[in-house]
C-alpha atoms as a PDB file:
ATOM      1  CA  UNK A   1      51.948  62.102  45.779  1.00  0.00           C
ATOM      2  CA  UNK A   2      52.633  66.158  45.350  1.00  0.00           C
ATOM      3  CA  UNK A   3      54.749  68.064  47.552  1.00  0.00           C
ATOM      4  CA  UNK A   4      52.141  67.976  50.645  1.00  0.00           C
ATOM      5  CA  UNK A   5      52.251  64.694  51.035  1.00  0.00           C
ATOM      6  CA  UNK A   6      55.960  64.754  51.487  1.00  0.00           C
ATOM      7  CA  UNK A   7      55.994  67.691  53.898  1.00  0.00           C
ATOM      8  CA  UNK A   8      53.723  65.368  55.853  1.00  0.00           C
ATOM      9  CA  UNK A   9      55.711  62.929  55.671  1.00  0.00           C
ATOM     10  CA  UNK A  10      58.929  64.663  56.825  1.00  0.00           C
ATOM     11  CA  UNK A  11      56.695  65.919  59.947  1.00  0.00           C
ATOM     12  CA  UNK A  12      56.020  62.209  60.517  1.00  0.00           C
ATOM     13  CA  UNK A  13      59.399  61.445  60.076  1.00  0.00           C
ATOM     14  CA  UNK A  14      60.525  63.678  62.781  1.00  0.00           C
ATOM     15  CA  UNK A  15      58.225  63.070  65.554  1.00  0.00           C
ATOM     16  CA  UNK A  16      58.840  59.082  64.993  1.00  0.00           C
ATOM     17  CA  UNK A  17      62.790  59.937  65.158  1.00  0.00           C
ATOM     18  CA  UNK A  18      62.046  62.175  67.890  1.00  0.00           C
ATOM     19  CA  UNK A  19      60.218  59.397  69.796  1.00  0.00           C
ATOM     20  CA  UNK A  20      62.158  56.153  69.006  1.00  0.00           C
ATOM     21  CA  UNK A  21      65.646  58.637  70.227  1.00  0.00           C
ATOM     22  CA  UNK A  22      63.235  59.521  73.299  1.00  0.00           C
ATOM     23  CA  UNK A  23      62.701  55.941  74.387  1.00  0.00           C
ATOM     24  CA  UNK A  24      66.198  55.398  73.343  1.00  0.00           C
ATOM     25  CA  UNK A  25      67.745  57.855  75.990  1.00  0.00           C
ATOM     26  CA  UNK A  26      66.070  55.910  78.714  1.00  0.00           C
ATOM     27  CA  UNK A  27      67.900  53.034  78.277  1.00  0.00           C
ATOM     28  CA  UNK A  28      71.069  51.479  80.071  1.00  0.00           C
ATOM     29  CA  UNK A  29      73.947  52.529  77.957  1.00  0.00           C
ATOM     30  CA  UNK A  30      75.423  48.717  77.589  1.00  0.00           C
ATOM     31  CA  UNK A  31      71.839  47.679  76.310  1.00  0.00           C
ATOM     32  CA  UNK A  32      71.887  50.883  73.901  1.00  0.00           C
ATOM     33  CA  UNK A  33      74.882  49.266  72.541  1.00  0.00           C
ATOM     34  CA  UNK A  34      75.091  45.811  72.677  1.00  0.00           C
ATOM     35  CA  UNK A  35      74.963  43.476  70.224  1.00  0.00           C
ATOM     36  CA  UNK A  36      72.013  42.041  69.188  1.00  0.00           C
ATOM     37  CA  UNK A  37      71.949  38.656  66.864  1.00  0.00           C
ATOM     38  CA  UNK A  38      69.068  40.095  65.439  1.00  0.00           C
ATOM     39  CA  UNK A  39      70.220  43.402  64.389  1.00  0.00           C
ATOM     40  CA  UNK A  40      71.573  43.843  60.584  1.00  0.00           C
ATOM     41  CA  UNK A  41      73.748  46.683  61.467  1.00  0.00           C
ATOM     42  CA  UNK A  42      75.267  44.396  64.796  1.00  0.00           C
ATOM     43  CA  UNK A  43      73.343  46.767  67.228  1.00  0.00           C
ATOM     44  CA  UNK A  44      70.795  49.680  68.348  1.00  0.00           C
ATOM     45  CA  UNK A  45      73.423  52.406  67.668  1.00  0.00           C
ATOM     46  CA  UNK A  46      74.031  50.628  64.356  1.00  0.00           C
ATOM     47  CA  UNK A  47      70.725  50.606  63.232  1.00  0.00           C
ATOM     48  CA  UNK A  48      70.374  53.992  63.978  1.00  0.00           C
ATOM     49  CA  UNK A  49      73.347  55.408  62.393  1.00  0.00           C
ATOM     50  CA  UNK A  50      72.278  53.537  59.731  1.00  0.00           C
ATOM     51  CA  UNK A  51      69.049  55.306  59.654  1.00  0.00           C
ATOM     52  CA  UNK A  52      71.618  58.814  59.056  1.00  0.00           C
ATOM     53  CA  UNK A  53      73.539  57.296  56.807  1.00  0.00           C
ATOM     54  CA  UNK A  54      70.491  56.350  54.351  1.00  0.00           C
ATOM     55  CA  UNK A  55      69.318  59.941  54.451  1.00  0.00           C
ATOM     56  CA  UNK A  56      72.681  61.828  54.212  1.00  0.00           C
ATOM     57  CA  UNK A  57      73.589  59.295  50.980  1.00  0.00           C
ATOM     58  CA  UNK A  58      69.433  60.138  49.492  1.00  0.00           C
ATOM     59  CA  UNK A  59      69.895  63.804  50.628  1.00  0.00           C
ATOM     60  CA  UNK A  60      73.200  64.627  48.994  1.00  0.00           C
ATOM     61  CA  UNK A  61      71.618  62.745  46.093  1.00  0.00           C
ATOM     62  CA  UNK A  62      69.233  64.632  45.495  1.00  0.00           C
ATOM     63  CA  UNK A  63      70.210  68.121  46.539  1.00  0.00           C
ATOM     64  CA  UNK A  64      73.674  67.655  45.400  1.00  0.00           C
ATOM     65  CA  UNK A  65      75.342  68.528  48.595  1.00  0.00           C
ATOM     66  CA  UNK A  66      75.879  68.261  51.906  1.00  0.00           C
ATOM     67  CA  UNK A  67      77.592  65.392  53.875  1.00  0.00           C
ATOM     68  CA  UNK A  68      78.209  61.575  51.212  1.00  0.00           C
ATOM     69  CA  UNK A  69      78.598  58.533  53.789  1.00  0.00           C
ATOM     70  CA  UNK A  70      81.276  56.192  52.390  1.00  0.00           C
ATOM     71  CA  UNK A  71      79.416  52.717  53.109  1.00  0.00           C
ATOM     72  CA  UNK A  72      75.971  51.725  54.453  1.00  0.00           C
ATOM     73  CA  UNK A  73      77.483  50.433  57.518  1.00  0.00           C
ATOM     74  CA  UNK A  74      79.321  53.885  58.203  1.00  0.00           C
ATOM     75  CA  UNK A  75      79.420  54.793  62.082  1.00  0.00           C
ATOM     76  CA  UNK A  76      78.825  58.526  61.977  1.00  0.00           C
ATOM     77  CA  UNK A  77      79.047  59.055  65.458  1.00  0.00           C
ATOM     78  CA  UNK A  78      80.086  56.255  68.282  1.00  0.00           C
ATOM     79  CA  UNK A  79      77.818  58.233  70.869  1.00  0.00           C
ATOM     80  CA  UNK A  80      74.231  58.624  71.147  1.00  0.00           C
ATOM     81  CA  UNK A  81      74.149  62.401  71.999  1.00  0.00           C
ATOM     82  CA  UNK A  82      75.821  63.318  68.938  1.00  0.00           C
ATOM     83  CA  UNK A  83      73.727  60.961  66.570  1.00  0.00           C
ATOM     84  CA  UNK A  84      70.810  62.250  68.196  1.00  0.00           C
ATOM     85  CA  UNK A  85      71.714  65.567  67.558  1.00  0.00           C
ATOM     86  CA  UNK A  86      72.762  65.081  64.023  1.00  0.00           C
ATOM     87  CA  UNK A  87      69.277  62.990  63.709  1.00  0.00           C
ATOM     88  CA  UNK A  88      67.022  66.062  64.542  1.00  0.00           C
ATOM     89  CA  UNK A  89      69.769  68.511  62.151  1.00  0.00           C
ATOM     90  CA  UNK A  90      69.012  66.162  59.116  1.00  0.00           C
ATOM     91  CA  UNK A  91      65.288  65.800  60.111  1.00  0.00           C
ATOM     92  CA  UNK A  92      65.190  69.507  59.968  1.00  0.00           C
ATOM     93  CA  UNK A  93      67.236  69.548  56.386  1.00  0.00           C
ATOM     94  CA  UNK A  94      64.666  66.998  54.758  1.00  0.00           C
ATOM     95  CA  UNK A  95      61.583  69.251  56.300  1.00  0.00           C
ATOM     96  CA  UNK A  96      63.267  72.459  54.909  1.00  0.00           C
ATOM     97  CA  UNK A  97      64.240  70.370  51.324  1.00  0.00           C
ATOM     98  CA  UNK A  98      60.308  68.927  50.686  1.00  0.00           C
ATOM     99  CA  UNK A  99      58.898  72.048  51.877  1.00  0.00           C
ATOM    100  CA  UNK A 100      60.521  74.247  49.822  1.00  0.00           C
ATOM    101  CA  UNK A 101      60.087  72.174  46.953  1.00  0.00           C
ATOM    102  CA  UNK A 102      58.163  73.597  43.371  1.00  0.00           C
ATOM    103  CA  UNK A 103      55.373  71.216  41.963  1.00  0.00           C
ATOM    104  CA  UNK A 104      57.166  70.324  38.713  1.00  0.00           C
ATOM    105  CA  UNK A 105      60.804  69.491  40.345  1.00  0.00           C
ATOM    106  CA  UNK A 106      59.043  65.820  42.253  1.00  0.00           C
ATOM    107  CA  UNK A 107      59.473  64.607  38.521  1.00  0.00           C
ATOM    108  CA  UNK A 108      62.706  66.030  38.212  1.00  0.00           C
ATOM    109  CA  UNK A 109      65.682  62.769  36.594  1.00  0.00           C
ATOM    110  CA  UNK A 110      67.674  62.580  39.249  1.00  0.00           C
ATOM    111  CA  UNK A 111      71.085  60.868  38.302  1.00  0.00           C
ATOM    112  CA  UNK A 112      72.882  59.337  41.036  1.00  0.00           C
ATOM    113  CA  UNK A 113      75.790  56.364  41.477  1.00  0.00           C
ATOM    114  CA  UNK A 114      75.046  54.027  44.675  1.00  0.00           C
ATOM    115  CA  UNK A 115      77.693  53.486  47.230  1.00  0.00           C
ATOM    116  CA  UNK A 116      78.502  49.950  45.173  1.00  0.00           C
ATOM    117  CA  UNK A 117      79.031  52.350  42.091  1.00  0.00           C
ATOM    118  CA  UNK A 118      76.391  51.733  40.207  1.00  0.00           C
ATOM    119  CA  UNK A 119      74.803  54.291  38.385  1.00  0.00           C
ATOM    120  CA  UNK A 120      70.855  54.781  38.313  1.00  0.00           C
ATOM    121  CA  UNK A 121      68.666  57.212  37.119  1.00  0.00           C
ATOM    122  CA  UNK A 122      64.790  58.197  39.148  1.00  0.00           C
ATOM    123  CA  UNK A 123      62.348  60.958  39.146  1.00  0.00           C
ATOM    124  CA  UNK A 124      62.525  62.614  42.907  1.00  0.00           C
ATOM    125  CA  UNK A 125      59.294  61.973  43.900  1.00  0.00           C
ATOM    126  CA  UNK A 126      60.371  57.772  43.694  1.00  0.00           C
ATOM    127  CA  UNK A 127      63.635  58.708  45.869  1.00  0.00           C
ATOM    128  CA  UNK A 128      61.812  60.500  48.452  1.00  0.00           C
ATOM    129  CA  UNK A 129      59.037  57.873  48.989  1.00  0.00           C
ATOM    130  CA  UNK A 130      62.299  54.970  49.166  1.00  0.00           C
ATOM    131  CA  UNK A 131      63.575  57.456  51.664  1.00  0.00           C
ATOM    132  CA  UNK A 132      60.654  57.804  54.026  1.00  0.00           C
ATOM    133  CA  UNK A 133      60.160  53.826  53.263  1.00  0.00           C
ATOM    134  CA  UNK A 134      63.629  53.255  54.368  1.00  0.00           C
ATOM    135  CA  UNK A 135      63.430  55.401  57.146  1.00  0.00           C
ATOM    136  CA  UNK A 136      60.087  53.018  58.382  1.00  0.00           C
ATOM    137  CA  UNK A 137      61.670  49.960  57.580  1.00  0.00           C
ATOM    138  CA  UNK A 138      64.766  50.706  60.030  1.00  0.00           C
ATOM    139  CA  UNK A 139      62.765  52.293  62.736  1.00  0.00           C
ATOM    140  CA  UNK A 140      60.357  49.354  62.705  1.00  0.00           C
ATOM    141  CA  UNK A 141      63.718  47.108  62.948  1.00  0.00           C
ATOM    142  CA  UNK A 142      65.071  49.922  66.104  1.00  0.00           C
ATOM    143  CA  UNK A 143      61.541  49.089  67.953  1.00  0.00           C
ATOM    144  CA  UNK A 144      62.076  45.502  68.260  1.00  0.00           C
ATOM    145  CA  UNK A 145      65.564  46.249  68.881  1.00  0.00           C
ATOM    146  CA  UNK A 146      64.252  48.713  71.893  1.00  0.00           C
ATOM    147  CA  UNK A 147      62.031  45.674  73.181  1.00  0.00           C
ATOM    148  CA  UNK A 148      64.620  43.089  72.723  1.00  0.00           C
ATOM    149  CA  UNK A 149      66.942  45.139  74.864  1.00  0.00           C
ATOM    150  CA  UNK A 150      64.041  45.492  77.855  1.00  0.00           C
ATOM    151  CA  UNK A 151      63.451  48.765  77.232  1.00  0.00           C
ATOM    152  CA  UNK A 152      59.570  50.219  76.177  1.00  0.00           C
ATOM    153  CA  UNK A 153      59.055  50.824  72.504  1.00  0.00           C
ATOM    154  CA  UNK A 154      57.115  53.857  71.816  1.00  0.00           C
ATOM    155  CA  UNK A 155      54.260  53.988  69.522  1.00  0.00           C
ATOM    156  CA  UNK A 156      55.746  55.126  66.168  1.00  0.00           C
ATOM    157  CA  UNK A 157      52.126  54.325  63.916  1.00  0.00           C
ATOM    158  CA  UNK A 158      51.346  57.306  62.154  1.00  0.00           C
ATOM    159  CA  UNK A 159      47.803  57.662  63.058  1.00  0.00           C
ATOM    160  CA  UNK A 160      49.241  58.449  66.340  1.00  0.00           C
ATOM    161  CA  UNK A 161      51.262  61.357  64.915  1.00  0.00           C
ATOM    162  CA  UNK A 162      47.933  62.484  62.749  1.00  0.00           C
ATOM    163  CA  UNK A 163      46.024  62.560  66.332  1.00  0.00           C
ATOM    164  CA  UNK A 164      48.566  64.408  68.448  1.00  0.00           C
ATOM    165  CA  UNK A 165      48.414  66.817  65.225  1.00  0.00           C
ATOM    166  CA  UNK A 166      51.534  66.564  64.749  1.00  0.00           C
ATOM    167  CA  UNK A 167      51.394  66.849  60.810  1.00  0.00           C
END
């Protein structure tokens, strides 16, 4: 993959986020929140913070700065307005990072130390496809999450993002 393919994939990213926090806002607060037995991060606000955490951790990885969560299971904001409005800030942040991005730096070592303290070593280009990949695999978990509660999942395929030309 060279830089393009990431940009697109940061577009995608943000007009998925932008949708699943969409259908999200319609909902009853207490089903936003509640528990849910199925949910790895306990609920729909979990999940989603999750999401932030994930890209903060990758982004401060790999840029070197900015905001380090302290475990995966970090709440980085107990409302949804201000998680939604940090979402779209760090959406804009990986757009901006990929975009500005030389063709030689995706192979770029990247050393990094996990938040279990383990220390690893990747090219970029491998820790921006895990974070996009992470990003699907939690949204994908946030849409059953969204139908669980009663609420209407929104489309998140990205062929629906390529025909609203949206990347």
């Amino acid at each position: 993959m060279d830089r393009h393919d990431f940009v697109a994939f940061a577009k995608y990213n943000h007009w998925a986020n932008a949708r699943l926090y969409d259908a999200c806002a319609l909902m009853p607060e207490a089903a936003y929140f509640a528990p849910r037995p199925a949910a790895f991060f306990g609920s729909l606000h979990g999940t989603l913070n999750h999401i932030l955490v994930g890209d903060r951790a990758w982004m401060c990885r790999m840029i070197g700065e900015g905001p380090d969560p302290d475990s995966l299971d970090q709440e980085l904001y107990p409302a949804f307005a201000p998680l939604r409005q940090a979402r779209g800030a760090e959406d804009k942040r990986i757009l901006d990072f990929v975009s500005d991005l030389a063709p030689a730096a995706l192979d770029r070592e990247i050393a990094y130390r996990t938040l279990l303290g383990e220390d690893h070593v990747n090219p970029l280009r491998q820790l921006l496809a895990h974070l996009f990949t992470h990003q699907a695999h939690h949204r994908g978990q946030a849409h059953a999450l969204i139908k669980d509660a009663g609420g209407s999942p929104p489309a998140l395929d990205l062929i629906y993002c390529l025909r609203e030309k949206a990347v």
